[in-house]
C-alpha atoms as a PDB file:
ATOM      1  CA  UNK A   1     -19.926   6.341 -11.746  1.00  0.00           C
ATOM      2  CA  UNK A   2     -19.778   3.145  -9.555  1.00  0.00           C
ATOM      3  CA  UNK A   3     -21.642   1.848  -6.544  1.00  0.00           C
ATOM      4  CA  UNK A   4     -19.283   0.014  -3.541  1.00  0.00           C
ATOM      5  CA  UNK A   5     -16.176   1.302  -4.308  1.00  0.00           C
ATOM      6  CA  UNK A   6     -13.706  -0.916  -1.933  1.00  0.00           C
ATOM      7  CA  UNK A   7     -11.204   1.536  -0.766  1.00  0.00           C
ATOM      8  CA  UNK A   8     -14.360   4.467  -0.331  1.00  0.00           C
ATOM      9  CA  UNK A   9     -16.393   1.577   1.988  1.00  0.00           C
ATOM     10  CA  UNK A  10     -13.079   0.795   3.844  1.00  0.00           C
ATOM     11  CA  UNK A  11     -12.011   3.945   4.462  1.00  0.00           C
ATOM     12  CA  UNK A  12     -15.638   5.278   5.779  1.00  0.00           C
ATOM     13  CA  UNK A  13     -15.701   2.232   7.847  1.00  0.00           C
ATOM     14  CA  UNK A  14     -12.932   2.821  10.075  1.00  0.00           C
ATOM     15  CA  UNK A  15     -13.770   6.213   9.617  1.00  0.00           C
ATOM     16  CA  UNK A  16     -17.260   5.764  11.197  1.00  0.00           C
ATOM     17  CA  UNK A  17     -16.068   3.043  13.942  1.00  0.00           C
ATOM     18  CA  UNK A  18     -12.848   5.693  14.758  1.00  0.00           C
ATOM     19  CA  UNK A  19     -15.735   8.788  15.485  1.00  0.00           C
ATOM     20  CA  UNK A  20     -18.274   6.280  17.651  1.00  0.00           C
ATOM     21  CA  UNK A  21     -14.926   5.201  19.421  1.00  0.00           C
ATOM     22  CA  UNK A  22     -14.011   8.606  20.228  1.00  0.00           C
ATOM     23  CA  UNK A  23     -17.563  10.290  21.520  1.00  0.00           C
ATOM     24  CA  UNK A  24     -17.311   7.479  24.482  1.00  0.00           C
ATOM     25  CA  UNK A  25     -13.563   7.978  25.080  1.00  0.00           C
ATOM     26  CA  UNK A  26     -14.100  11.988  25.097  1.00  0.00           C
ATOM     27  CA  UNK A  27     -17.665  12.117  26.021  1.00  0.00           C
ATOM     28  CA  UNK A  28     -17.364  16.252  27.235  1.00  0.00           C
ATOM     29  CA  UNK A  29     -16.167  16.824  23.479  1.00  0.00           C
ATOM     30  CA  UNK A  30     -18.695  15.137  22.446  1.00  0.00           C
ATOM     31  CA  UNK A  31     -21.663  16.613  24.471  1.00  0.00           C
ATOM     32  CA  UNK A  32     -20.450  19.916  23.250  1.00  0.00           C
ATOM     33  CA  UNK A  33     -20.802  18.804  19.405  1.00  0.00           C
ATOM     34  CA  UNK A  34     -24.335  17.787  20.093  1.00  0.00           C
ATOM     35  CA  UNK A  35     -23.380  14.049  19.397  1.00  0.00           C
ATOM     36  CA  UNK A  36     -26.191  11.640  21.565  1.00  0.00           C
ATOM     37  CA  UNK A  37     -25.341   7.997  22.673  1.00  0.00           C
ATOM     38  CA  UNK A  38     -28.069   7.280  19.890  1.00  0.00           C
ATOM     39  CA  UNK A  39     -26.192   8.772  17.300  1.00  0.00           C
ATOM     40  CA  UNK A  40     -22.901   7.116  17.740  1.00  0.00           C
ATOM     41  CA  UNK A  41     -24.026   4.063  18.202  1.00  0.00           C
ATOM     42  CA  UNK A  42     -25.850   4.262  14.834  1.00  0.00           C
ATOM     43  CA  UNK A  43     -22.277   5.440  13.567  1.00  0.00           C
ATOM     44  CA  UNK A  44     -20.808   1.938  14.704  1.00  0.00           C
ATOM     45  CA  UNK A  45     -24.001  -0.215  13.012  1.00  0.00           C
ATOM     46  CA  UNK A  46     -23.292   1.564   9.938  1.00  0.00           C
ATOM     47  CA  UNK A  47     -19.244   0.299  10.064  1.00  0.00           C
ATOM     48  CA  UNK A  48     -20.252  -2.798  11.026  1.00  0.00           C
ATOM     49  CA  UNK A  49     -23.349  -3.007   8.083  1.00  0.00           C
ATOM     50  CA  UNK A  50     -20.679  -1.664   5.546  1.00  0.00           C
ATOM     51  CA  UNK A  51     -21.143  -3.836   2.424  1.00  0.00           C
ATOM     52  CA  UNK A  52     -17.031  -5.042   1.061  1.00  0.00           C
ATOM     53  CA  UNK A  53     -17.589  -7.101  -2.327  1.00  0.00           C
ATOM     54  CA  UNK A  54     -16.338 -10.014  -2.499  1.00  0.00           C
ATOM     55  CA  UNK A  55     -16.233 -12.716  -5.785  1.00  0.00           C
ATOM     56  CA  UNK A  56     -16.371 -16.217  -4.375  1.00  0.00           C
ATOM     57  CA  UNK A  57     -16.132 -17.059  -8.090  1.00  0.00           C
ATOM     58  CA  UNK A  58     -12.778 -15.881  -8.651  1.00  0.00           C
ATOM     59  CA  UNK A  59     -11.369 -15.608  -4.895  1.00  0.00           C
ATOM     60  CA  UNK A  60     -10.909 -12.259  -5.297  1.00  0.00           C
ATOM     61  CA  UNK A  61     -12.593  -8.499  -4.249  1.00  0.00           C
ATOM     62  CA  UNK A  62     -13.767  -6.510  -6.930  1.00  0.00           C
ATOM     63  CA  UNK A  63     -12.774  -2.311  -7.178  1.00  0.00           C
ATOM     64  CA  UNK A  64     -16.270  -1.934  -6.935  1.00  0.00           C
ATOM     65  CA  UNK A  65     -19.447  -3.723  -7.102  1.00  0.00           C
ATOM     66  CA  UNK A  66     -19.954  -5.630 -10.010  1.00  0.00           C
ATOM     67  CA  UNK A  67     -16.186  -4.861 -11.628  1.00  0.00           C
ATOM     68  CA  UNK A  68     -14.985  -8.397 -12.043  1.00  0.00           C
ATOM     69  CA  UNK A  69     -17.891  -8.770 -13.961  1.00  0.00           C
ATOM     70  CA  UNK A  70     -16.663  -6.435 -17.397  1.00  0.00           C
ATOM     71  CA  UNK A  71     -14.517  -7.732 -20.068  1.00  0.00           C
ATOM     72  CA  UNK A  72     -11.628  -7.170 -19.732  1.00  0.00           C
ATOM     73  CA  UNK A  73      -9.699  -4.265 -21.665  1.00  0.00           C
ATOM     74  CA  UNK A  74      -7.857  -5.474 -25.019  1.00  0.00           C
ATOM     75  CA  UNK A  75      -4.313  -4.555 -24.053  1.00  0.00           C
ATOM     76  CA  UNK A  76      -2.445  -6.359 -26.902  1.00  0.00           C
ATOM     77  CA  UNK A  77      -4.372  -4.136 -29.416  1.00  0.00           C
ATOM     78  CA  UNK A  78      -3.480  -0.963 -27.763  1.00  0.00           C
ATOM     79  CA  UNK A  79      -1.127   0.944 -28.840  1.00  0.00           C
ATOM     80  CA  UNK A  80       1.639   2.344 -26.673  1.00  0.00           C
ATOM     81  CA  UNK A  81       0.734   5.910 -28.266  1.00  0.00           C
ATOM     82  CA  UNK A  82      -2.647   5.648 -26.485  1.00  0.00           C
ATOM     83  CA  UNK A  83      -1.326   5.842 -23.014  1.00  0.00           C
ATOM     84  CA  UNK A  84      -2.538   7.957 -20.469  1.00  0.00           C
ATOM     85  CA  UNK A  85      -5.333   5.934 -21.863  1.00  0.00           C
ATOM     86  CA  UNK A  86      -8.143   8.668 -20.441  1.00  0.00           C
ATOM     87  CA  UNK A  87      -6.289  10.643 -22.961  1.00  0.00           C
ATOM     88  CA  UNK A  88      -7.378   8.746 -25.692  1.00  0.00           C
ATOM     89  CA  UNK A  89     -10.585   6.819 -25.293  1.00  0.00           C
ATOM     90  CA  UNK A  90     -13.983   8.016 -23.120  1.00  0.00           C
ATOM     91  CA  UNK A  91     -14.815   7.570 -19.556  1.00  0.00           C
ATOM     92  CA  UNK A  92     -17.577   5.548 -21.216  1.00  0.00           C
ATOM     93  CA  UNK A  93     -15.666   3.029 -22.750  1.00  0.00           C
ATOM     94  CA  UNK A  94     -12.877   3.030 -19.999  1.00  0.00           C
ATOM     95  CA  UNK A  95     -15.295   2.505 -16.870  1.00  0.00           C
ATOM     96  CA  UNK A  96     -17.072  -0.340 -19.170  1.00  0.00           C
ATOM     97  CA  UNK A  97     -13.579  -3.061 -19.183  1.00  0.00           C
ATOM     98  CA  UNK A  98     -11.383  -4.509 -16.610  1.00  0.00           C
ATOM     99  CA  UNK A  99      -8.436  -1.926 -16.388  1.00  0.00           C
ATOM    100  CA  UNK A 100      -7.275   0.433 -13.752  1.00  0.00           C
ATOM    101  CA  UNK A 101      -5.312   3.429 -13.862  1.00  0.00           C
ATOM    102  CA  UNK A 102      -3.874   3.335 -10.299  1.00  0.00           C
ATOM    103  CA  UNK A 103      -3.609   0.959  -7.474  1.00  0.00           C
ATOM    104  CA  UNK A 104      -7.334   1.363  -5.895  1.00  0.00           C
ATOM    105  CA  UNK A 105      -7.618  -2.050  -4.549  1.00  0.00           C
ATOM    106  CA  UNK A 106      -4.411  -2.477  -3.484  1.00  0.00           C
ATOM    107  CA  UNK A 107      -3.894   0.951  -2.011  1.00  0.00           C
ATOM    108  CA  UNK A 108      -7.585  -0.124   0.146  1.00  0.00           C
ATOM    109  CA  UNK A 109      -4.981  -3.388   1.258  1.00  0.00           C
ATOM    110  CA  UNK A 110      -1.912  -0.959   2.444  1.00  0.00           C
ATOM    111  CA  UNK A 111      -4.647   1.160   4.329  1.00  0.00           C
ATOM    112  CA  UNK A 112      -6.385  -1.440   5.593  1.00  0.00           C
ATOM    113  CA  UNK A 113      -4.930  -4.578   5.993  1.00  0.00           C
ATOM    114  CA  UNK A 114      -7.054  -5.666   8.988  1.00  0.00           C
ATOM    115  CA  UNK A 115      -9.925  -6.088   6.548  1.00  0.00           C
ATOM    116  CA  UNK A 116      -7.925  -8.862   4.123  1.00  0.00           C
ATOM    117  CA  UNK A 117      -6.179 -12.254   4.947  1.00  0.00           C
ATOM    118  CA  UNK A 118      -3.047 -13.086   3.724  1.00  0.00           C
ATOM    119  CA  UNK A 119      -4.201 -15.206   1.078  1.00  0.00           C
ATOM    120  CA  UNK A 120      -6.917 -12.840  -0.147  1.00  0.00           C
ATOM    121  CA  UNK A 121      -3.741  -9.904  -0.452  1.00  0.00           C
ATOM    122  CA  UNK A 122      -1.701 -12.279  -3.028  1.00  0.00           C
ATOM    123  CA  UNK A 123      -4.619 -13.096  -4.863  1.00  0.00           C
ATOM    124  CA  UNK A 124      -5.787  -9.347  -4.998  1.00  0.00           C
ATOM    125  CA  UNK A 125      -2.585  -8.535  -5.917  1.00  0.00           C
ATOM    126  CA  UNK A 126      -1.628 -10.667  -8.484  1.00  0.00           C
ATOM    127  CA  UNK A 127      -5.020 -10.405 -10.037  1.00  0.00           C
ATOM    128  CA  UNK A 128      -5.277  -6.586 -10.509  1.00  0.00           C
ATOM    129  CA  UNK A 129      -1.753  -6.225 -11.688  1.00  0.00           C
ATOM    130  CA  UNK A 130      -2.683  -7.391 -14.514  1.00  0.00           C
ATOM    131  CA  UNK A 131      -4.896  -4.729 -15.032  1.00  0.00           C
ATOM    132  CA  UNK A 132      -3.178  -1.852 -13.734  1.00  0.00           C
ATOM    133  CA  UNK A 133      -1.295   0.578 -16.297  1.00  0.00           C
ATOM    134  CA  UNK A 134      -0.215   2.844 -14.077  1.00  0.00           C
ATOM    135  CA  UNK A 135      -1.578   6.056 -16.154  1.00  0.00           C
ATOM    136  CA  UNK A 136      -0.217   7.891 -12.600  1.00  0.00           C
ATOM    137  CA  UNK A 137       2.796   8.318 -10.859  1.00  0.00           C
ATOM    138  CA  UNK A 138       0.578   7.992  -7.421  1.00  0.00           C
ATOM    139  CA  UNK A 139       0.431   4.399  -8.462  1.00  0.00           C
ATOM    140  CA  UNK A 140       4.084   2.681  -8.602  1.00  0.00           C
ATOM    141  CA  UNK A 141       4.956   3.311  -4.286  1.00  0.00           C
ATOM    142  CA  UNK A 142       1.442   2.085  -3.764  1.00  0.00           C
ATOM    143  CA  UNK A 143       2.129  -1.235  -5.737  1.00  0.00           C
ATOM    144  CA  UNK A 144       6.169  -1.093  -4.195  1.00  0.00           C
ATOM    145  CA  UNK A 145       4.531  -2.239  -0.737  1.00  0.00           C
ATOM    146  CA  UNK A 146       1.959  -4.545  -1.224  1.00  0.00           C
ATOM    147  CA  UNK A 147       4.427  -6.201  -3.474  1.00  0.00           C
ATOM    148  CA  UNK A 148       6.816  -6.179  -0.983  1.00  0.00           C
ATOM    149  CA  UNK A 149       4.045  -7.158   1.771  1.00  0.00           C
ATOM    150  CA  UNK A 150       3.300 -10.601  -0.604  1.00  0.00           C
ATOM    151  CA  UNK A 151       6.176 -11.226  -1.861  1.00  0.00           C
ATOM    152  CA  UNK A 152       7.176  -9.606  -4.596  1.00  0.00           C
ATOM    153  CA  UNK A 153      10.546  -8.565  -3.982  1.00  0.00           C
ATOM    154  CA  UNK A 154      12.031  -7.515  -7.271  1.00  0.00           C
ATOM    155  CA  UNK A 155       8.741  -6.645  -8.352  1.00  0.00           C
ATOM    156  CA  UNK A 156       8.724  -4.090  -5.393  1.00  0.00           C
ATOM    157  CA  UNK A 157      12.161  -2.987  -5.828  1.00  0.00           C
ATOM    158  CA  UNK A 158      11.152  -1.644  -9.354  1.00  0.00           C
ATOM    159  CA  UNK A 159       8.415  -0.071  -8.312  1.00  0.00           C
ATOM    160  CA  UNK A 160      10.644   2.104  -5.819  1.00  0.00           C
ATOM    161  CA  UNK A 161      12.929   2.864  -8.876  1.00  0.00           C
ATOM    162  CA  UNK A 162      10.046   3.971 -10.486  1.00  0.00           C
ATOM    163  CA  UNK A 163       8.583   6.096  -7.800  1.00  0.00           C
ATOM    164  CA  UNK A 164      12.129   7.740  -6.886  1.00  0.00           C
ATOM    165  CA  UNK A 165      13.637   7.882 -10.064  1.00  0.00           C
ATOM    166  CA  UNK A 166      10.129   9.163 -12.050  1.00  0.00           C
ATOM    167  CA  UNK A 167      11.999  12.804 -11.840  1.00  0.00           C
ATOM    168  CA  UNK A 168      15.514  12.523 -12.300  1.00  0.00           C
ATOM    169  CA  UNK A 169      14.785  10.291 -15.018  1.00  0.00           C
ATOM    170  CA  UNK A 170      11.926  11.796 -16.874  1.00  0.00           C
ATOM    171  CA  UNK A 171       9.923   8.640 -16.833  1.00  0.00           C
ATOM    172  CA  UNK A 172       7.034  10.586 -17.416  1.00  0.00           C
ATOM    173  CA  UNK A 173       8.349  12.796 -19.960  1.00  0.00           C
ATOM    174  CA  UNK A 174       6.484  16.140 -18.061  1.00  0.00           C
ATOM    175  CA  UNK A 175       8.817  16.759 -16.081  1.00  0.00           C
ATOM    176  CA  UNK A 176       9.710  19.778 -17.092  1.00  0.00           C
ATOM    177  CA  UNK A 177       5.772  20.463 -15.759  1.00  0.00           C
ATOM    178  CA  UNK A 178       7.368  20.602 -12.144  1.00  0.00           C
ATOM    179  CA  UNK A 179       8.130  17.599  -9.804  1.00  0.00           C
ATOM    180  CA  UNK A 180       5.875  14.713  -8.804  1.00  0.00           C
ATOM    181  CA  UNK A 181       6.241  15.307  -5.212  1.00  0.00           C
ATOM    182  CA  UNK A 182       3.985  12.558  -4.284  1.00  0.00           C
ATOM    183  CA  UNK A 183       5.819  10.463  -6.135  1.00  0.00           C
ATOM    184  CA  UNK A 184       9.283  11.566  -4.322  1.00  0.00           C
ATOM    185  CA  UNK A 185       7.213  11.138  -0.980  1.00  0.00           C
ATOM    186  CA  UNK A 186       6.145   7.433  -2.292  1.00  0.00           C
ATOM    187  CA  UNK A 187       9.694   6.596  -2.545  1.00  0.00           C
ATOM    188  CA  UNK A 188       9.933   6.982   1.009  1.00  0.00           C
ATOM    189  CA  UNK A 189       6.592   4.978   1.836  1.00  0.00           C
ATOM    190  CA  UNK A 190       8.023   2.348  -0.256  1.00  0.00           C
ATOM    191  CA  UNK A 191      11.043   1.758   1.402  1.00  0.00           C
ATOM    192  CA  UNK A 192       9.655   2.456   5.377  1.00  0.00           C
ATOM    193  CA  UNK A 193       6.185   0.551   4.373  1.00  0.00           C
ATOM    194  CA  UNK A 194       7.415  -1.980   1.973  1.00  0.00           C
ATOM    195  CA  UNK A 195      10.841  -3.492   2.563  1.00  0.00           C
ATOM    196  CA  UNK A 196      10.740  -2.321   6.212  1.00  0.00           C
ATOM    197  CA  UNK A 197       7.067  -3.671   6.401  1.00  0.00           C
ATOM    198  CA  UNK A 198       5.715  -0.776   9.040  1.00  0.00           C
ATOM    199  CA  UNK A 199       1.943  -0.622   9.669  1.00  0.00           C
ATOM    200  CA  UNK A 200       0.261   1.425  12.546  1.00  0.00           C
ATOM    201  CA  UNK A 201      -2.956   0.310  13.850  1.00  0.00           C
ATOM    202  CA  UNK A 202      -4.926  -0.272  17.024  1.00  0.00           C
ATOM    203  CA  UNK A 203      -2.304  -2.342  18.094  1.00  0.00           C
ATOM    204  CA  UNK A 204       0.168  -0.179  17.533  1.00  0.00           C
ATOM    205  CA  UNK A 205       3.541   0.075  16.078  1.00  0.00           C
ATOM    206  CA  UNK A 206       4.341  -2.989  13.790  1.00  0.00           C
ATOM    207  CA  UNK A 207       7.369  -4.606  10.925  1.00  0.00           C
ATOM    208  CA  UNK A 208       7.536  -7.450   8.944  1.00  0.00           C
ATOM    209  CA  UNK A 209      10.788  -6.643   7.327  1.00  0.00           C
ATOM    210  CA  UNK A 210      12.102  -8.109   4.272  1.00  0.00           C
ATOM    211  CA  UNK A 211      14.705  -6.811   1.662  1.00  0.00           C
ATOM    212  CA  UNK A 212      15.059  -7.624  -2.102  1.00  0.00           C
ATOM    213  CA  UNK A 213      18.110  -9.299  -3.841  1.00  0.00           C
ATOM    214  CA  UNK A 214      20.453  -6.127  -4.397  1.00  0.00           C
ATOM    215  CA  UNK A 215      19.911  -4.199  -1.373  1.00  0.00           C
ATOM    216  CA  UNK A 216      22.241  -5.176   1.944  1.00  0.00           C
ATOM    217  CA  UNK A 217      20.663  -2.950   3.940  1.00  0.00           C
ATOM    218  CA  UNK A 218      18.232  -0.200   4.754  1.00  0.00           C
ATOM    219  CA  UNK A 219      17.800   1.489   7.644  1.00  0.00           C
ATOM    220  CA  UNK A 220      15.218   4.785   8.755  1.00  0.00           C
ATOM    221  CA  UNK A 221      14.460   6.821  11.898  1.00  0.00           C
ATOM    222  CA  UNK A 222      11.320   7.734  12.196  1.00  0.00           C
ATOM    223  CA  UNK A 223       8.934   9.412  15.540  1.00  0.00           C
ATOM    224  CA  UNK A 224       6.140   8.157  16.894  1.00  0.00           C
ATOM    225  CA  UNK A 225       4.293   8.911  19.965  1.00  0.00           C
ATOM    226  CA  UNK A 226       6.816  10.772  21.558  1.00  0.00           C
ATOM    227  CA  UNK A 227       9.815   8.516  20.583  1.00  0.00           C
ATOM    228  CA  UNK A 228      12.318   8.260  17.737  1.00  0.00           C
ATOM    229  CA  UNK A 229      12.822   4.822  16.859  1.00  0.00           C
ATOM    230  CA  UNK A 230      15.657   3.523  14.745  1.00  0.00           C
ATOM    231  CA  UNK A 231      15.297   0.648  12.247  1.00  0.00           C
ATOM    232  CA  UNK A 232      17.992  -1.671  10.810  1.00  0.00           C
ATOM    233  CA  UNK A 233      16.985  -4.358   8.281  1.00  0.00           C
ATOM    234  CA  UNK A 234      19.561  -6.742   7.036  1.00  0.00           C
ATOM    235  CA  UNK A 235      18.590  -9.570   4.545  1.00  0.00           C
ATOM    236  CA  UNK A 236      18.324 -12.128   7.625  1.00  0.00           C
ATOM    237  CA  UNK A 237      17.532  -9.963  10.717  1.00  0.00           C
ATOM    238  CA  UNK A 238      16.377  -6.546  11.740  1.00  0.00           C
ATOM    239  CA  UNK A 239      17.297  -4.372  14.675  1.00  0.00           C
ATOM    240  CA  UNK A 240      15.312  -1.801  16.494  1.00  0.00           C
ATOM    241  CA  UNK A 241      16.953   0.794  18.809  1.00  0.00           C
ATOM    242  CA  UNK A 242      15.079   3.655  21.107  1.00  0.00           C
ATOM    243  CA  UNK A 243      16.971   7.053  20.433  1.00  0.00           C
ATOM    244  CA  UNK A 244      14.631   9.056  22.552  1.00  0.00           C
ATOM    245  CA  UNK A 245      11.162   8.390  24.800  1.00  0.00           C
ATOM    246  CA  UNK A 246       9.620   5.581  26.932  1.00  0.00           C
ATOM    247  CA  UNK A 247      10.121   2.138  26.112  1.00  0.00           C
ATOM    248  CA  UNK A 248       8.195   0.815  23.261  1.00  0.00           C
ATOM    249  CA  UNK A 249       5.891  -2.394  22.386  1.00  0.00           C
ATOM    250  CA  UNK A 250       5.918  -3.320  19.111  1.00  0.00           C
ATOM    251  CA  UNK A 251       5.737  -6.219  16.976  1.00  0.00           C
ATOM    252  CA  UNK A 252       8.585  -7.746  14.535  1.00  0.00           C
ATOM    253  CA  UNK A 253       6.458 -10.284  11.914  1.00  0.00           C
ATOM    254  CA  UNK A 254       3.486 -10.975  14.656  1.00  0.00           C
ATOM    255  CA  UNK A 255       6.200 -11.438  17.514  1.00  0.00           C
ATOM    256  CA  UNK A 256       6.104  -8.440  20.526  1.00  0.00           C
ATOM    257  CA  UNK A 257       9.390  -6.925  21.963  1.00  0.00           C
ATOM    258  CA  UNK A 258       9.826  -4.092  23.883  1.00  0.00           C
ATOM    259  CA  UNK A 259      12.564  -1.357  22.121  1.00  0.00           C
ATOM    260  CA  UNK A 260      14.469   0.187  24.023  1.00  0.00           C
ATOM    261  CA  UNK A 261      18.243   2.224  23.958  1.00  0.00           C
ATOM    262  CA  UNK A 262      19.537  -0.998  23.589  1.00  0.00           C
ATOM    263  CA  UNK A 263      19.649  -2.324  20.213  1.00  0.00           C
ATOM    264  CA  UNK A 264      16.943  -5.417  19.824  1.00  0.00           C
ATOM    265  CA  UNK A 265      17.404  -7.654  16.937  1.00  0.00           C
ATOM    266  CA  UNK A 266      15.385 -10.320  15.443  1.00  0.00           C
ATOM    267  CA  UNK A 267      15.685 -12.500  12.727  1.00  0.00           C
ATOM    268  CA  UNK A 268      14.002 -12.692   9.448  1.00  0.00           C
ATOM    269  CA  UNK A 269      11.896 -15.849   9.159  1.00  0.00           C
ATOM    270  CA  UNK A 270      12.668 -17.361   5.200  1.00  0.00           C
ATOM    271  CA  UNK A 271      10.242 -16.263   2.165  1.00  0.00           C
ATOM    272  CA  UNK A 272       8.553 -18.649   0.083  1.00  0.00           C
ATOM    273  CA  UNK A 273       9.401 -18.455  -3.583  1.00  0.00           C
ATOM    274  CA  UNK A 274       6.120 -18.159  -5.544  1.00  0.00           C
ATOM    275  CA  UNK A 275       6.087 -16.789  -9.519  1.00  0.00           C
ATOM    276  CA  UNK A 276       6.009 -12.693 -10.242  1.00  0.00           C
ATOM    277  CA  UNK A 277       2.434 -11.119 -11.287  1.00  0.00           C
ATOM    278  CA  UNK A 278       2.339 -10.023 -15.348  1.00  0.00           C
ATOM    279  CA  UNK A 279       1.529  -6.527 -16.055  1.00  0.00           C
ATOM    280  CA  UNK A 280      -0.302  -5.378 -19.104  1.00  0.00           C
ATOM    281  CA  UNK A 281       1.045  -6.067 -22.070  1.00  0.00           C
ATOM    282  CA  UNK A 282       3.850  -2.660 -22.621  1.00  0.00           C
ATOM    283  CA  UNK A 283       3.118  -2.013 -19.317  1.00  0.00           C
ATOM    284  CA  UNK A 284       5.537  -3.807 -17.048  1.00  0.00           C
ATOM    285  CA  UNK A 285       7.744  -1.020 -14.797  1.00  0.00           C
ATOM    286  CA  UNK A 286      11.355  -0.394 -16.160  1.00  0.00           C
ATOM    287  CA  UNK A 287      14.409  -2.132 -15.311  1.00  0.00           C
ATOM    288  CA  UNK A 288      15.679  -0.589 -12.730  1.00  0.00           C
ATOM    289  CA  UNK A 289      18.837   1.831 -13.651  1.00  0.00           C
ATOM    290  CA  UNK A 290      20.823   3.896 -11.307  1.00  0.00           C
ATOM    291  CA  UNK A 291      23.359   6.917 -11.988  1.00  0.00           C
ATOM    292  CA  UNK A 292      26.656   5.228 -12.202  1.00  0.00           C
ATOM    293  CA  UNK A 293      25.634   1.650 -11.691  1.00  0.00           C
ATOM    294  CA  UNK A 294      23.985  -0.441  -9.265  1.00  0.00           C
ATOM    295  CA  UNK A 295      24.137   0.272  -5.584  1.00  0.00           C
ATOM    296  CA  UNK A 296      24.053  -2.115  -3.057  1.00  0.00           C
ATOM    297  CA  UNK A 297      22.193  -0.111  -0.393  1.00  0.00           C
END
């Protein structure tokens, strides 16, 4: 129902670039499949000829082509009965207004972050959280690491309540439906991709670690290429150890190190304060609430 959807663009891009890429680095497979020279080089034009919106009025992307152009959706006059909102009004009227059910953009900026500055992710950010009602529990982890990524801490550290806690506390009042497993998985990608800040990309392995106020400390395993690689982020540093495999390059917030069985630590550099995002109004995620009080890890 729209034309330039971010994320879809995005996603086909390095989709496109990723297959042209590959027929030269496995040229045999390639042959076999019937792919020419000629045809993945037209693969590559069409990643690099990919049209990403862009709103030099506001500073900001739209979803899709044309979005930031809609009114924006009336969220004081709706009532907090009418949510799922698709449950209540038309496709019609909802793809007409400003207001998004689940993190698109911002999922497009945790999937590809090569394609945004810094800058451009805050004001993304802030910008469609205040359209965002989160009508699905896919949504919450999503918003848990870019908020993490610009600097949202307790914004972020909500949004993992929400995505870990959307079963045992019923947030969505269907669970008796069956589980949100994605939503149990999210927890996980919120923690590993939001407070410990891992990305994978051409470059690699790569963290830009940061915890909110109420955590002391998190630390993950996790395998990649052939090694298992141990993380361990304290509020002002972060150590990486090599539990099995090669030596490993990675980067610690834009810095390279080498991991190794040794345990490598680095410290944290400071976070600018800057003010939270609003939600829609009703719509902001739930204080956070733990079984038998707060935890400090």
């Amino acid at each position: 129902m729209v034309d330039d959807n971010i994320y879809t663009n995005l996603m086909a891009q390095r989709n496109l670039a990723c297959a042209a890429d590959l027929a030269v680095r496995m040229p045999e497979q390639a042959e076999k499949l019937g792919v020419s020279t000629e045809e993945a080089a037209a693969w590559r034009d069409a990643a690099a000829d990919m049209y990403i919106p862009y709103d030099e009025r506001l500073g900001v992307h739209p979803q899709h082509d044309g979005f930031t152009k809609y009114a924006r959706w009336d969220f004081e006059v709706t009532s907090p009965d009418h949510y799922p909102l698709l449950l209540h009004y038309p496709y019609f009227q909802l793809y007409r207004k400003q207001v998004v059910k689940q993190a698109d953009l911002v999922l497009a900026m945790q999937m590809r972050g090569d394609a945004f500055t810094p800058e451009q992710k805050l004001r993304n950010f802030d910008y469609y959280e205040a359209l965002t009602v989160r009508d699905s529990s896919l949504s919450a982890c999503t918003q848990a690491v870019m908020a993490a990524e610009v600097g949202h801490l307790e914004l972020a550290y909500d949004y993992l309540a929400e995505a870990a806690f959307m079963d045992l506390q019923d947030r969505e009042h269907n669970t008796r439906d069956g589980l949100h497993i994605a939503s149990l998985a999210g927890a996980w990608t919120a923690l590993v991709g939001g407070f410990g800040g891992m990305r994978t990309g051409p470059d690699g392995l790569s963290f830009v670690p940061r915890l909110p106020p109420g955590l002391a400390r998190l630390t993950f395993r996790l395998r990649y290429r052939g090694r298992i690689v141990m993380v361990n982020v304290r509020h002002h540093d972060a150590g990486y150890r090599l539990l099995a495999g090669d030596p490993l390059d990675i980067t610690h917030h834009g810095n390279p190190l080498t991991v190794g069985p040794d345990m490598v630590t680095h410290d944290i550099p400071p976070l600018k304060s800057r003010p939270a995002p609003a939600q829609p109004s009703g719509r902001a995620p739930q204080p956070r609430k733990t079984i038998g009080g707060d935890s400090p890890s």
